[in-house]
C-alpha atoms as a PDB file:
ATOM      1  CA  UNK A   1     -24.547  15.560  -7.226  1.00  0.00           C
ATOM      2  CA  UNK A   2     -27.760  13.624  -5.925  1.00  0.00           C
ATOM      3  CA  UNK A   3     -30.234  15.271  -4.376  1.00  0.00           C
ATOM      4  CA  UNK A   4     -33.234  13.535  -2.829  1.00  0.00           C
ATOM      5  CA  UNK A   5     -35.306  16.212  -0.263  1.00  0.00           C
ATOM      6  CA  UNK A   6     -32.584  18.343   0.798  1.00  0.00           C
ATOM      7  CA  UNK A   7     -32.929  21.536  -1.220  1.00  0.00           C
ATOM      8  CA  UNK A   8     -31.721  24.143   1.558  1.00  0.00           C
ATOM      9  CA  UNK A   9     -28.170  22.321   2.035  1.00  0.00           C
ATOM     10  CA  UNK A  10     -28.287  22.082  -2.142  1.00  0.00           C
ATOM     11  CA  UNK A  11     -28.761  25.737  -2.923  1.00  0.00           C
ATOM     12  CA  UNK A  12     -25.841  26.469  -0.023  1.00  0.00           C
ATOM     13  CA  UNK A  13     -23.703  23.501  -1.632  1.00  0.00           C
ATOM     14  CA  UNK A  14     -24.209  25.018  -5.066  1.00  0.00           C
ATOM     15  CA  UNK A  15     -23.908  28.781  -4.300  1.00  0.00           C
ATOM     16  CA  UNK A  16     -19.995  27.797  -2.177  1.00  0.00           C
ATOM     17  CA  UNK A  17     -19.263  26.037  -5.907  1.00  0.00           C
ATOM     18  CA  UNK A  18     -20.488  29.082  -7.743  1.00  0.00           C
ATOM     19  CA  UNK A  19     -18.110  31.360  -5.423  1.00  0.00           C
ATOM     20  CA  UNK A  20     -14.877  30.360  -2.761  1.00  0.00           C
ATOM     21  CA  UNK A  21     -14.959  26.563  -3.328  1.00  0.00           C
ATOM     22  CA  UNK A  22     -14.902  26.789  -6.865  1.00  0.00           C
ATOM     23  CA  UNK A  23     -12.022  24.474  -7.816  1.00  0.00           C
ATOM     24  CA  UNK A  24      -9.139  26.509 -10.271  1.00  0.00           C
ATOM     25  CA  UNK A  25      -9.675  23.824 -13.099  1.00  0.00           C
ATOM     26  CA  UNK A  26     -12.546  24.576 -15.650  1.00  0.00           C
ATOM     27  CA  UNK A  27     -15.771  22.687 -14.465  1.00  0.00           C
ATOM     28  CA  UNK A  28     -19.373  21.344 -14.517  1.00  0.00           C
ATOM     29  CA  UNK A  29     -21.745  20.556 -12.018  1.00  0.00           C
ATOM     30  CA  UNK A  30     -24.463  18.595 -13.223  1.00  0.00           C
ATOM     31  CA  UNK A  31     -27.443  17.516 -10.812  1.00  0.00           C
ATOM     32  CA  UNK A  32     -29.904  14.471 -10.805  1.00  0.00           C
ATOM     33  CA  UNK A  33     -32.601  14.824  -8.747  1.00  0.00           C
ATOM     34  CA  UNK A  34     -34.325  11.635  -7.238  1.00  0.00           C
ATOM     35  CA  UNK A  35     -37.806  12.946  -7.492  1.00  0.00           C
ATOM     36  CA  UNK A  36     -37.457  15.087  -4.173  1.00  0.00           C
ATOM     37  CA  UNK A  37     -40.940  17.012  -2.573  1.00  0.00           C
ATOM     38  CA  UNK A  38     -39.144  19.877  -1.610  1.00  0.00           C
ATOM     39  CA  UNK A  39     -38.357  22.190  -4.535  1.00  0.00           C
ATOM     40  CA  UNK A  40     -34.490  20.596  -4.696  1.00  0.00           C
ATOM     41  CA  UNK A  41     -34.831  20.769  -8.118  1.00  0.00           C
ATOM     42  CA  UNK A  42     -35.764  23.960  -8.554  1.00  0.00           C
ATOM     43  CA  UNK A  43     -33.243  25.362  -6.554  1.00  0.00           C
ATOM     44  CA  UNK A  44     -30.553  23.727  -8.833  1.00  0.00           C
ATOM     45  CA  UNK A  45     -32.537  24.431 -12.383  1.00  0.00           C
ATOM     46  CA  UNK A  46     -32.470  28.245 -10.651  1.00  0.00           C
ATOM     47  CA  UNK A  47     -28.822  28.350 -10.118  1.00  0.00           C
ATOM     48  CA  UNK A  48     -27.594  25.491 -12.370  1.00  0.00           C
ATOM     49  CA  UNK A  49     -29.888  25.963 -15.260  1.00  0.00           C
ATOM     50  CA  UNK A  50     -32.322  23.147 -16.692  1.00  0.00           C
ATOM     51  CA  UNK A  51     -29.355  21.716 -19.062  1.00  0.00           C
ATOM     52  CA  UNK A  52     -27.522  20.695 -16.187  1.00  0.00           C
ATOM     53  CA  UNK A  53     -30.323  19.057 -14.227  1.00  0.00           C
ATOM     54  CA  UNK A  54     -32.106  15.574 -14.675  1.00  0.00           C
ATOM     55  CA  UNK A  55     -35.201  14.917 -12.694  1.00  0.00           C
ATOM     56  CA  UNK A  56     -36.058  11.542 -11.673  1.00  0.00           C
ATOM     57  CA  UNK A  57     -39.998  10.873 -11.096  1.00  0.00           C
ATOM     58  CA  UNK A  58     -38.976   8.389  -7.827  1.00  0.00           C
ATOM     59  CA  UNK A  59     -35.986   7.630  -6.099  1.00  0.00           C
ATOM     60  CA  UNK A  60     -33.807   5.306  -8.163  1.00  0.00           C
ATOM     61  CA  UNK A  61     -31.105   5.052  -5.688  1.00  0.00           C
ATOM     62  CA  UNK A  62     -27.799   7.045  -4.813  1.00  0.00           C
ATOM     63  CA  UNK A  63     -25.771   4.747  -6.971  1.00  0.00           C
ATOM     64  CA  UNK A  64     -27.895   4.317 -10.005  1.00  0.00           C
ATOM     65  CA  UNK A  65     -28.434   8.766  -9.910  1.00  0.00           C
ATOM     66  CA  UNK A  66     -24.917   8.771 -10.096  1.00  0.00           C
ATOM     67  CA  UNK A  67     -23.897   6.337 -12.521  1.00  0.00           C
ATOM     68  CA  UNK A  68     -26.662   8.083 -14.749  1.00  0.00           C
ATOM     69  CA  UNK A  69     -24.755  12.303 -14.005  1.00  0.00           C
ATOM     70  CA  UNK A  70     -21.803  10.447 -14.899  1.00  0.00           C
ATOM     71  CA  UNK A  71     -22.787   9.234 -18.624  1.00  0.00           C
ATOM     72  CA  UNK A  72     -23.516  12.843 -18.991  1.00  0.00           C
ATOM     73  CA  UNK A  73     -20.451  14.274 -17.741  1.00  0.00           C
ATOM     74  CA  UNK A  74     -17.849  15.787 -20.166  1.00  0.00           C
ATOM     75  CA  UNK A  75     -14.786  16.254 -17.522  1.00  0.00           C
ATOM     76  CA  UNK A  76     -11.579  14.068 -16.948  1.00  0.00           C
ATOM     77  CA  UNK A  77     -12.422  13.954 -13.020  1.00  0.00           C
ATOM     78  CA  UNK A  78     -15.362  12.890 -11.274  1.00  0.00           C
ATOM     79  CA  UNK A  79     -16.181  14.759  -7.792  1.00  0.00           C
ATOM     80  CA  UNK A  80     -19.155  13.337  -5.939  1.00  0.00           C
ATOM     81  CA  UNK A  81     -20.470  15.796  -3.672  1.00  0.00           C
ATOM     82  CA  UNK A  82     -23.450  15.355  -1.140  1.00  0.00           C
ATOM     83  CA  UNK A  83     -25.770  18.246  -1.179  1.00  0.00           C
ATOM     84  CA  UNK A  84     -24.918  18.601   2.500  1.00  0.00           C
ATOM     85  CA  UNK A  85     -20.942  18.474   2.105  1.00  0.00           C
ATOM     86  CA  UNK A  86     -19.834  21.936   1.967  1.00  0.00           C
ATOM     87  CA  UNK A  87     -16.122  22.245   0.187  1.00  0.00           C
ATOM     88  CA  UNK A  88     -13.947  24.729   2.473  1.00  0.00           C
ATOM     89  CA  UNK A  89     -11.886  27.275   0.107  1.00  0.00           C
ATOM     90  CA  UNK A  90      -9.268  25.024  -1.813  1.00  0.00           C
ATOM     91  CA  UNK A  91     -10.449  21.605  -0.762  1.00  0.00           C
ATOM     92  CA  UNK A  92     -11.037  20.160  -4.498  1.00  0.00           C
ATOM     93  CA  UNK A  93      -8.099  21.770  -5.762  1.00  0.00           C
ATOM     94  CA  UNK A  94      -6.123  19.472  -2.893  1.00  0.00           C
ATOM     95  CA  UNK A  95      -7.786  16.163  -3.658  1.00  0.00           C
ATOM     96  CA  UNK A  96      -6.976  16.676  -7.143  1.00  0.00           C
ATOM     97  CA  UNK A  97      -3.662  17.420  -6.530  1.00  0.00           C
ATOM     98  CA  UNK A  98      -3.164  14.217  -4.722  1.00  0.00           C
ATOM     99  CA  UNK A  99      -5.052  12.244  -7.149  1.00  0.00           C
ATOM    100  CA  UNK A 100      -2.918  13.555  -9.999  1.00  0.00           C
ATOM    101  CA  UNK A 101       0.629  13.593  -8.251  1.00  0.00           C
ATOM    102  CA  UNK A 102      -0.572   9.693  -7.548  1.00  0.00           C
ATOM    103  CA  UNK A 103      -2.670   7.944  -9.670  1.00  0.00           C
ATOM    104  CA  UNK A 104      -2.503   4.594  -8.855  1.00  0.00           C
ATOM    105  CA  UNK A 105      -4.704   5.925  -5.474  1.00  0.00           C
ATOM    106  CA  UNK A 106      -7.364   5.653  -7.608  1.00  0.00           C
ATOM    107  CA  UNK A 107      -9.695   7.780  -5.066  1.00  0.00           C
ATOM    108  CA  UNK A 108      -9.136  10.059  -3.132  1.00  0.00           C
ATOM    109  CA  UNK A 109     -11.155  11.820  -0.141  1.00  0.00           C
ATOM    110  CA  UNK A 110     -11.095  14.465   2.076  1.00  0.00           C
ATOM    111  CA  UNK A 111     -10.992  15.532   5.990  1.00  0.00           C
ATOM    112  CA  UNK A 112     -14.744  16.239   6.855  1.00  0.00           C
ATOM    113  CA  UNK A 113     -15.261  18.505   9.833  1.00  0.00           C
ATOM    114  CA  UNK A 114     -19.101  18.916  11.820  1.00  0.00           C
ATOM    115  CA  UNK A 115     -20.889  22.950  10.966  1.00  0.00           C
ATOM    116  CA  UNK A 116     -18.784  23.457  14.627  1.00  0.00           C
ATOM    117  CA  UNK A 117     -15.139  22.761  13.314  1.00  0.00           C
ATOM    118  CA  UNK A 118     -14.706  19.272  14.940  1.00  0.00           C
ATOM    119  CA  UNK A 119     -13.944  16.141  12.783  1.00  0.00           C
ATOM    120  CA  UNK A 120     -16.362  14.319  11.781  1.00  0.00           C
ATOM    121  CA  UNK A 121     -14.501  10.810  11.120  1.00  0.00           C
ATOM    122  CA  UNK A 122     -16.525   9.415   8.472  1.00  0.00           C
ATOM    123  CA  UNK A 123     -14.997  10.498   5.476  1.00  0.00           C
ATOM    124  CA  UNK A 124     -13.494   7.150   5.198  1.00  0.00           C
ATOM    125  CA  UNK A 125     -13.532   4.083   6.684  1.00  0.00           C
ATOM    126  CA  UNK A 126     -11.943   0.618   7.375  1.00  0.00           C
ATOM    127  CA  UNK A 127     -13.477  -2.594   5.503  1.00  0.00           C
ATOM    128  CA  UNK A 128     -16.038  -4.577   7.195  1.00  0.00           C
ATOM    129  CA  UNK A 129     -14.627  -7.693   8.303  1.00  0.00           C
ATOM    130  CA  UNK A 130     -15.268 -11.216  10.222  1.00  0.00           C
ATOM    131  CA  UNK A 131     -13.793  -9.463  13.220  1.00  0.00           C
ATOM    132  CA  UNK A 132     -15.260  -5.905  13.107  1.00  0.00           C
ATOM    133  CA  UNK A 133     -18.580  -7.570  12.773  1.00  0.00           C
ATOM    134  CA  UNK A 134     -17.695  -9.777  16.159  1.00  0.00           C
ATOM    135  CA  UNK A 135     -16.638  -6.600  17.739  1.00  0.00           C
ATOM    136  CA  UNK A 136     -20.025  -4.660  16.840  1.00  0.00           C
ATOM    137  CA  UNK A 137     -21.953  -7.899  17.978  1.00  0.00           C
ATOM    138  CA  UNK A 138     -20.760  -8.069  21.041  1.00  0.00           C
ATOM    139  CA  UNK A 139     -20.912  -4.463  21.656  1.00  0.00           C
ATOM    140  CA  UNK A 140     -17.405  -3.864  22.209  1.00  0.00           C
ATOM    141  CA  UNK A 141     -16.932  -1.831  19.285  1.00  0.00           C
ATOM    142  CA  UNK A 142     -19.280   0.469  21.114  1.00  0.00           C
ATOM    143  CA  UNK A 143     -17.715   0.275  24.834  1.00  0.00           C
ATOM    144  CA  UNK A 144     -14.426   1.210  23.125  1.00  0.00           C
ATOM    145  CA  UNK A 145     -15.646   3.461  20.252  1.00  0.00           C
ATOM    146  CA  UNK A 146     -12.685   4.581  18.285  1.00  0.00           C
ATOM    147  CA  UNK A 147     -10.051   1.530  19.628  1.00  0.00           C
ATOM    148  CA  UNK A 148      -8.008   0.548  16.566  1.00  0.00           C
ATOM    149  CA  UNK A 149      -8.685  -2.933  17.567  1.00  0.00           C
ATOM    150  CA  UNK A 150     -11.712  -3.158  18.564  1.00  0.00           C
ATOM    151  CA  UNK A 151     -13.769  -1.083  16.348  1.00  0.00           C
ATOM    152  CA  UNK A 152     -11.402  -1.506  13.477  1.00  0.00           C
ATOM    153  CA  UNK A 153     -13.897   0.450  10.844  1.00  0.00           C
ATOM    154  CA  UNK A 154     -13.519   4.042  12.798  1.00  0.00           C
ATOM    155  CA  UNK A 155      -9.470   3.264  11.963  1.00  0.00           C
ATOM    156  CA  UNK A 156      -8.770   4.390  15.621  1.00  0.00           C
ATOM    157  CA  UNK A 157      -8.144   8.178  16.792  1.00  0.00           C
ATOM    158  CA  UNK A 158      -6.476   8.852  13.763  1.00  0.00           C
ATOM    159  CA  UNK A 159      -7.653  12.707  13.248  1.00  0.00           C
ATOM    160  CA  UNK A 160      -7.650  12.536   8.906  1.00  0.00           C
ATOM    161  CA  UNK A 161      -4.757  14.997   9.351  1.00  0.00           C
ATOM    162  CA  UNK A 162      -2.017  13.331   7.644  1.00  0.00           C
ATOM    163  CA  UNK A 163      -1.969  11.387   3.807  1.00  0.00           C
ATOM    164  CA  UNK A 164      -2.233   7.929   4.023  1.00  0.00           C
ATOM    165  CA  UNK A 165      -4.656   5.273   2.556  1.00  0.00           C
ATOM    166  CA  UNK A 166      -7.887   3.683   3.564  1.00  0.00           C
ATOM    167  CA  UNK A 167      -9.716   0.948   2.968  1.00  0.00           C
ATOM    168  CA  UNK A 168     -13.013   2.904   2.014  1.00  0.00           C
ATOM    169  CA  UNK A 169     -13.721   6.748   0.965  1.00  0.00           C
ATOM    170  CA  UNK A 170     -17.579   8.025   1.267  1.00  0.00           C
ATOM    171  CA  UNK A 171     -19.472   8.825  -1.510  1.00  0.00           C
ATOM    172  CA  UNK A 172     -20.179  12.142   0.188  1.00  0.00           C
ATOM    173  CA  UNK A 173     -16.960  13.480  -0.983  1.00  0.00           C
ATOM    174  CA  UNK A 174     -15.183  10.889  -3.464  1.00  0.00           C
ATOM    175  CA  UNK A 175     -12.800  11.949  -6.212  1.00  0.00           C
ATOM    176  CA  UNK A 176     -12.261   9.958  -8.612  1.00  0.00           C
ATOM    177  CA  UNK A 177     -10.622   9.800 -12.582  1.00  0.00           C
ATOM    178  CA  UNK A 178     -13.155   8.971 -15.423  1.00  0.00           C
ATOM    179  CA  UNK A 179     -10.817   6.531 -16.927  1.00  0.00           C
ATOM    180  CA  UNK A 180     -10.688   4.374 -13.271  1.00  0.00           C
ATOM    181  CA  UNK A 181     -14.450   4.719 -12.504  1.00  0.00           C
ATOM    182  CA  UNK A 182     -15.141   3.459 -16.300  1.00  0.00           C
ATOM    183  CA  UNK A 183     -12.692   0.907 -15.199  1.00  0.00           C
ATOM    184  CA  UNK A 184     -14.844   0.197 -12.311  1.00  0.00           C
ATOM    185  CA  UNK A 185     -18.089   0.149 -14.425  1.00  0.00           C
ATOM    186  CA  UNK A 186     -19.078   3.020 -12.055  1.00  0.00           C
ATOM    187  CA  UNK A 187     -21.255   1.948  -8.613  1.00  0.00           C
ATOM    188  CA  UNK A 188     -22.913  -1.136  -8.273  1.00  0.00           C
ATOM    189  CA  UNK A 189     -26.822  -0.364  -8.770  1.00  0.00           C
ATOM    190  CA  UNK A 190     -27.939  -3.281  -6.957  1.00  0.00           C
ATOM    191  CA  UNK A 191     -27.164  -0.846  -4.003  1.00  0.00           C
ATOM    192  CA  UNK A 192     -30.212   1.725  -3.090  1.00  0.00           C
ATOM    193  CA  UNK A 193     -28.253   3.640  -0.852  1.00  0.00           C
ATOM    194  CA  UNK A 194     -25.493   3.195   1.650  1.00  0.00           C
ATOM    195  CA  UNK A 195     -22.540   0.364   0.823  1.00  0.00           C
ATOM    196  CA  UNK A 196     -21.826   1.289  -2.355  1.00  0.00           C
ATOM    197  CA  UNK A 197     -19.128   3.165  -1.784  1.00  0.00           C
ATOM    198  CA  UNK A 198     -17.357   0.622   0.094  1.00  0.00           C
ATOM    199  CA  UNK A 199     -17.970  -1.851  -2.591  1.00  0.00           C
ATOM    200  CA  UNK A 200     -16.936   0.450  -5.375  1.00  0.00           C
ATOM    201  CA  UNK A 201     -13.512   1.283  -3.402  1.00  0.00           C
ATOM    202  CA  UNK A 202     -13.214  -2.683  -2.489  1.00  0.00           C
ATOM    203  CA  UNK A 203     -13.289  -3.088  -5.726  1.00  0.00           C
ATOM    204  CA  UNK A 204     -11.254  -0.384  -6.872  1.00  0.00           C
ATOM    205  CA  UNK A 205      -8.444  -2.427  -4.386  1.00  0.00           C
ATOM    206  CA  UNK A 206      -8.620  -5.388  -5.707  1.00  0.00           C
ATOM    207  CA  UNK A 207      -7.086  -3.767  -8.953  1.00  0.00           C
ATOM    208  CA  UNK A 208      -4.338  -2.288  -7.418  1.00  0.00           C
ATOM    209  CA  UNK A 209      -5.721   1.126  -6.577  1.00  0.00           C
ATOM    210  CA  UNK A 210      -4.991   2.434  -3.102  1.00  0.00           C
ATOM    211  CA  UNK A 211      -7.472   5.173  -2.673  1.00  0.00           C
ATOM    212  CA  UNK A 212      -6.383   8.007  -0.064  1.00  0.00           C
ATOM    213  CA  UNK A 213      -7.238  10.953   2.318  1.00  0.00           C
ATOM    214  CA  UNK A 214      -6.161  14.016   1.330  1.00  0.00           C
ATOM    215  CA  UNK A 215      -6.182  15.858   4.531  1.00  0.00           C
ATOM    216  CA  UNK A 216      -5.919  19.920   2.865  1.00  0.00           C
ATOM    217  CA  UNK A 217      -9.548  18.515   1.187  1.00  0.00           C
ATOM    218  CA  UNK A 218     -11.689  19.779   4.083  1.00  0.00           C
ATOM    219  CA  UNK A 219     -15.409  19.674   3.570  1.00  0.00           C
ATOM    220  CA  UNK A 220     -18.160  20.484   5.887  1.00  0.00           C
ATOM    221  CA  UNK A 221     -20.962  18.063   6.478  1.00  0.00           C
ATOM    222  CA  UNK A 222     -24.157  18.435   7.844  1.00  0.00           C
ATOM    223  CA  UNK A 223     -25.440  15.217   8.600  1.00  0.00           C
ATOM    224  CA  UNK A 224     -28.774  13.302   7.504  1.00  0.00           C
ATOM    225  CA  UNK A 225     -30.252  15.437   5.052  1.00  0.00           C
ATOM    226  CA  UNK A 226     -31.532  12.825   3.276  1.00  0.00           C
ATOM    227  CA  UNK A 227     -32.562  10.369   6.415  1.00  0.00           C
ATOM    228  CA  UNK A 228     -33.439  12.314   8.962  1.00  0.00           C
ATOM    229  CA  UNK A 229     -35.753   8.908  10.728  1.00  0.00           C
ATOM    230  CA  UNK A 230     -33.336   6.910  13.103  1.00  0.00           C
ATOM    231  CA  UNK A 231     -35.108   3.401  12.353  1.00  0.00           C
ATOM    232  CA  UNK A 232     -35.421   3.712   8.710  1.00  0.00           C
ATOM    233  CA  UNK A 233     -32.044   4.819   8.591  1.00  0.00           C
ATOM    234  CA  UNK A 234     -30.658   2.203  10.264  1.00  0.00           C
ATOM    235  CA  UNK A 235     -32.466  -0.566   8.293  1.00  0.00           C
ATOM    236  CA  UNK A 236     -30.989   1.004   5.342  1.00  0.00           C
ATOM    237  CA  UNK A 237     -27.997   1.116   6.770  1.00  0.00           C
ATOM    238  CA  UNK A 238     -28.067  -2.906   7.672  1.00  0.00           C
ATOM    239  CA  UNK A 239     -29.300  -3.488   4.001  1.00  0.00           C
ATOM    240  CA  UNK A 240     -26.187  -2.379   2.842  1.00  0.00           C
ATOM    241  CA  UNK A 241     -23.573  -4.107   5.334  1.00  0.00           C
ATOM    242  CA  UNK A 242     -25.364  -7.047   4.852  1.00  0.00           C
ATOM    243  CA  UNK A 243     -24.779  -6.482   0.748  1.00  0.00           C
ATOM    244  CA  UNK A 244     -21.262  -5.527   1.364  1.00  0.00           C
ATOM    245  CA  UNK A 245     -20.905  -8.819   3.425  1.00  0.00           C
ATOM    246  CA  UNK A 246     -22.157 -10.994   1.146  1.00  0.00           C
ATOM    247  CA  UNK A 247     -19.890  -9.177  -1.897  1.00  0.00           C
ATOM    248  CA  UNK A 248     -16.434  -8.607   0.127  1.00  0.00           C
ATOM    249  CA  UNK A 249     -16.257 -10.617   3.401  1.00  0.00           C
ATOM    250  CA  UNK A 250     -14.711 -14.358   3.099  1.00  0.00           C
ATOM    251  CA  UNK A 251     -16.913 -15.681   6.052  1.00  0.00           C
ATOM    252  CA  UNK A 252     -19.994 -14.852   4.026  1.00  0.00           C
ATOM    253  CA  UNK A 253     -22.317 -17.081   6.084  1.00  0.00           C
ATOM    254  CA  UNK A 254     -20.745 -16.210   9.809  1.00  0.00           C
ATOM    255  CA  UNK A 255     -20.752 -12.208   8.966  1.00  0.00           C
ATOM    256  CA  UNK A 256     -24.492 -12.298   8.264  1.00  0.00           C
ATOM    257  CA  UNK A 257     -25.450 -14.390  11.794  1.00  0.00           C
ATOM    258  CA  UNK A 258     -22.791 -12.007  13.313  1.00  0.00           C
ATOM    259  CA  UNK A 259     -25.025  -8.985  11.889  1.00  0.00           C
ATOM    260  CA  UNK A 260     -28.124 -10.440  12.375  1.00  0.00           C
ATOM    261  CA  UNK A 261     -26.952 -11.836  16.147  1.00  0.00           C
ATOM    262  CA  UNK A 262     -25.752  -7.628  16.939  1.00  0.00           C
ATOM    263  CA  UNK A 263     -29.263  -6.675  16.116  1.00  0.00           C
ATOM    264  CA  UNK A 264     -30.730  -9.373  18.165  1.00  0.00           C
ATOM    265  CA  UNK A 265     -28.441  -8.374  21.119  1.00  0.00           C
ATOM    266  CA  UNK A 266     -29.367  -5.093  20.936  1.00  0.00           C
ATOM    267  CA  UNK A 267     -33.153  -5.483  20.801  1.00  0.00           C
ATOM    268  CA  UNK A 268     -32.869  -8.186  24.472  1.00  0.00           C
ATOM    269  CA  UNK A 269     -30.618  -5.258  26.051  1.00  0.00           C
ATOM    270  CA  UNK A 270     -33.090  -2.368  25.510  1.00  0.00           C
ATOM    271  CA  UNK A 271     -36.255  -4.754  26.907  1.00  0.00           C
ATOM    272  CA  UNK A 272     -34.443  -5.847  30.011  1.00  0.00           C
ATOM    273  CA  UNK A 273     -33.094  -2.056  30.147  1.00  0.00           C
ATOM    274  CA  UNK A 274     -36.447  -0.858  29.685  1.00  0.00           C
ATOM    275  CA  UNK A 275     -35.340   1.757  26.925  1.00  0.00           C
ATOM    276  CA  UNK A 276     -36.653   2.784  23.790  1.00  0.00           C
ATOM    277  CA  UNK A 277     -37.762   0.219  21.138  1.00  0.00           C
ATOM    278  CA  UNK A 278     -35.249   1.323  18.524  1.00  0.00           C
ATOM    279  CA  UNK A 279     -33.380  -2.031  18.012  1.00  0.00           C
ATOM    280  CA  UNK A 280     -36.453  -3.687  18.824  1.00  0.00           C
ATOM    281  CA  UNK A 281     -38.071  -2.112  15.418  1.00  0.00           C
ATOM    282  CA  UNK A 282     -35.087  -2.548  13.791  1.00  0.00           C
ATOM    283  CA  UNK A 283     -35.096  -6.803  14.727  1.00  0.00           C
ATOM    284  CA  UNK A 284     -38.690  -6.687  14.040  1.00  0.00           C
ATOM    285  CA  UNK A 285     -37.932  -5.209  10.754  1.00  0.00           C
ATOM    286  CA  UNK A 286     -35.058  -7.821   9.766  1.00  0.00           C
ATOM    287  CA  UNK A 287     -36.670  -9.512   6.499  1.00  0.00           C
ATOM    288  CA  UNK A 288     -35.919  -5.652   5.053  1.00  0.00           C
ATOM    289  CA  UNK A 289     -31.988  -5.992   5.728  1.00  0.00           C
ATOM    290  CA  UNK A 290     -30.642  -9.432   6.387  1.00  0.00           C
ATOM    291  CA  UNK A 291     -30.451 -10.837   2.901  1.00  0.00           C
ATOM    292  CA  UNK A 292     -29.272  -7.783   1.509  1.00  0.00           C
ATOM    293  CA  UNK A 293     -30.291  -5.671  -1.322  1.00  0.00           C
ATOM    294  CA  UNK A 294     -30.542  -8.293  -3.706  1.00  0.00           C
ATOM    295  CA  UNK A 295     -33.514  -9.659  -1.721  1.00  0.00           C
ATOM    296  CA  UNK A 296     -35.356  -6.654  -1.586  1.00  0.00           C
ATOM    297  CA  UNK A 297     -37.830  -5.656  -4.409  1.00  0.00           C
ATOM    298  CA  UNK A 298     -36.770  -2.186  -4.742  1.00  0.00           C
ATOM    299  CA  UNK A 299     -33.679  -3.233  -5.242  1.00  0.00           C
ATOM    300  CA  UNK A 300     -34.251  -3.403  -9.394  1.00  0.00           C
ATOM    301  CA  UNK A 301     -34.667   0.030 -10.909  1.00  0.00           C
ATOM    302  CA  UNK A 302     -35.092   1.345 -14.255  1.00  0.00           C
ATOM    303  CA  UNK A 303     -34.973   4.977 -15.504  1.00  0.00           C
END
């Protein structure tokens, strides 16, 4: 686990593994905190204990804090859990069921369901592609939000109640062996946050994996602990498409205008609506995200 400012949803996360979501399998949970203001640390030292806990004096990055609880790790599995993804009773024992009755998934996910009960859909996702990032920049994968064909990444009304595989898994829940994710050389650091997932399951594909829902793997997820600001979320959101696009999309050059041109679109429609400045701060904001995370100077970290 990663934990960056979100030390109530930690201390819940951590108590559920200490008690019903415990999986049956002997297990660790080790911590690396990304240099959080809120005591997050603490809390998982207190419950945890300091052995299993490495604090970070900034925020390296989702990918890099994981990559780093990994080299530490002594298990055969690797869960990644989100401080705000609560396992329901039984959920890791059913991933790792799935991932162990089929192997060549590679990774395996589960159904994520809103503090209410409802799904949530974004435990996985469909690959970004030439046409997905037409349909967003023309806004038709929002007039038709959850159409199969045109918003191809939501994979349609599919509910996550049946097996089957996906293009991408979130990190917020992602099982995976040690043996495949030393295969994989673990994430891609060159991600900060958001994307990496997508690449690291991408990649995972290209070698023949075909990573997986396991719908009995039924986590709760309260959203944005981490982000909670709308604009900064969605730049870093963007930053990571646009890395994504550049690593995993064959029309390189025409999926960047198309994500740039959404943005654009966006920003027009809210000053002839008269609405809130949102995508307007976003465009404004477009040397952040439009080349990537390659092109941003945070993007290099060291421990």
């Amino acid at each position: 686990m990663v934990s960056y400012n979100a030390a109530d949803h930690l201390e819940a996360t951590l108590r559920s593994l200490q008690g019903s979501a415990a999986p049956s399998d002997p297990f660790e949970v080790l911590v690396t905190d990304n240099g959080s203001a809120d005591g997050a640390a603490e809390v998982a030292e207190r419950l945890l204990g300091t052995g299993a806990v490495e604090r970070m004096n900034r925020n390296t990055g989702f990918g890099f804090a994981v990559n780093r609880t990994a080299k530490r790790a002594r298990g055969d599995y690797f869960l990644l859990l989100n401080p705000d993804a609560h396992p329901r009773p039984g959920a890791i024992d059913a991933a790792l069921a799935v991932l162990r009755a089929r192997p060549r998934t590679g990774i395996v996910g589960g159904r994520c369901v809103t503090p209410d009960g409802e799904l949530d859909p974004r435990s996985c996702f469909g690959r970004i592609t030439a046409w997905s990032l037409t349909s967003s920049m023309l806004g038709l994968s929002s007039v038709f939000r959850g159409s199969a064909f045109f918003d191809p990444e939501s994979l349609g009304g599919w509910q996550r109640d049946d097996q089957r595989p996906v293009d991408v898994i979130s990190g917020g829940f992602l099982l995976i062996s040690r043996e495949t994710w030393e295969r994989l050389g673990g994430f891609d650091e060159t991600y900060l946050i958001y994307g990496e997932d997508q690449d690291l399951c991408l990649r995972a594909a290209a070698l023949g994996f075909s990573p997986c829902i396991a719908p009995a793997a039924e986590f709760e997820h309260a959203v944005g602990a981490s982000s909670t600001h709308r604009v900064n979320r969605d730049v870093l959101v963007l930053t990571g498409r646009a890395t994504v696009v550049q690593g995993h999309v064959k029309q390189r050059r025409y999926g960047l205008f198309a994500l740039r041109a959404g943005v654009a679109l966006r920003a027009l429609a809210e000053r002839l609506l008269r609405k809130g400045p949102r995508w307007s701060e976003v465009w404004r904001r477009r040397a952040e995200w439009a080349g990537g995370w390659g092109a941003r100077p945070d993007a290099m970290r060291s421990a």
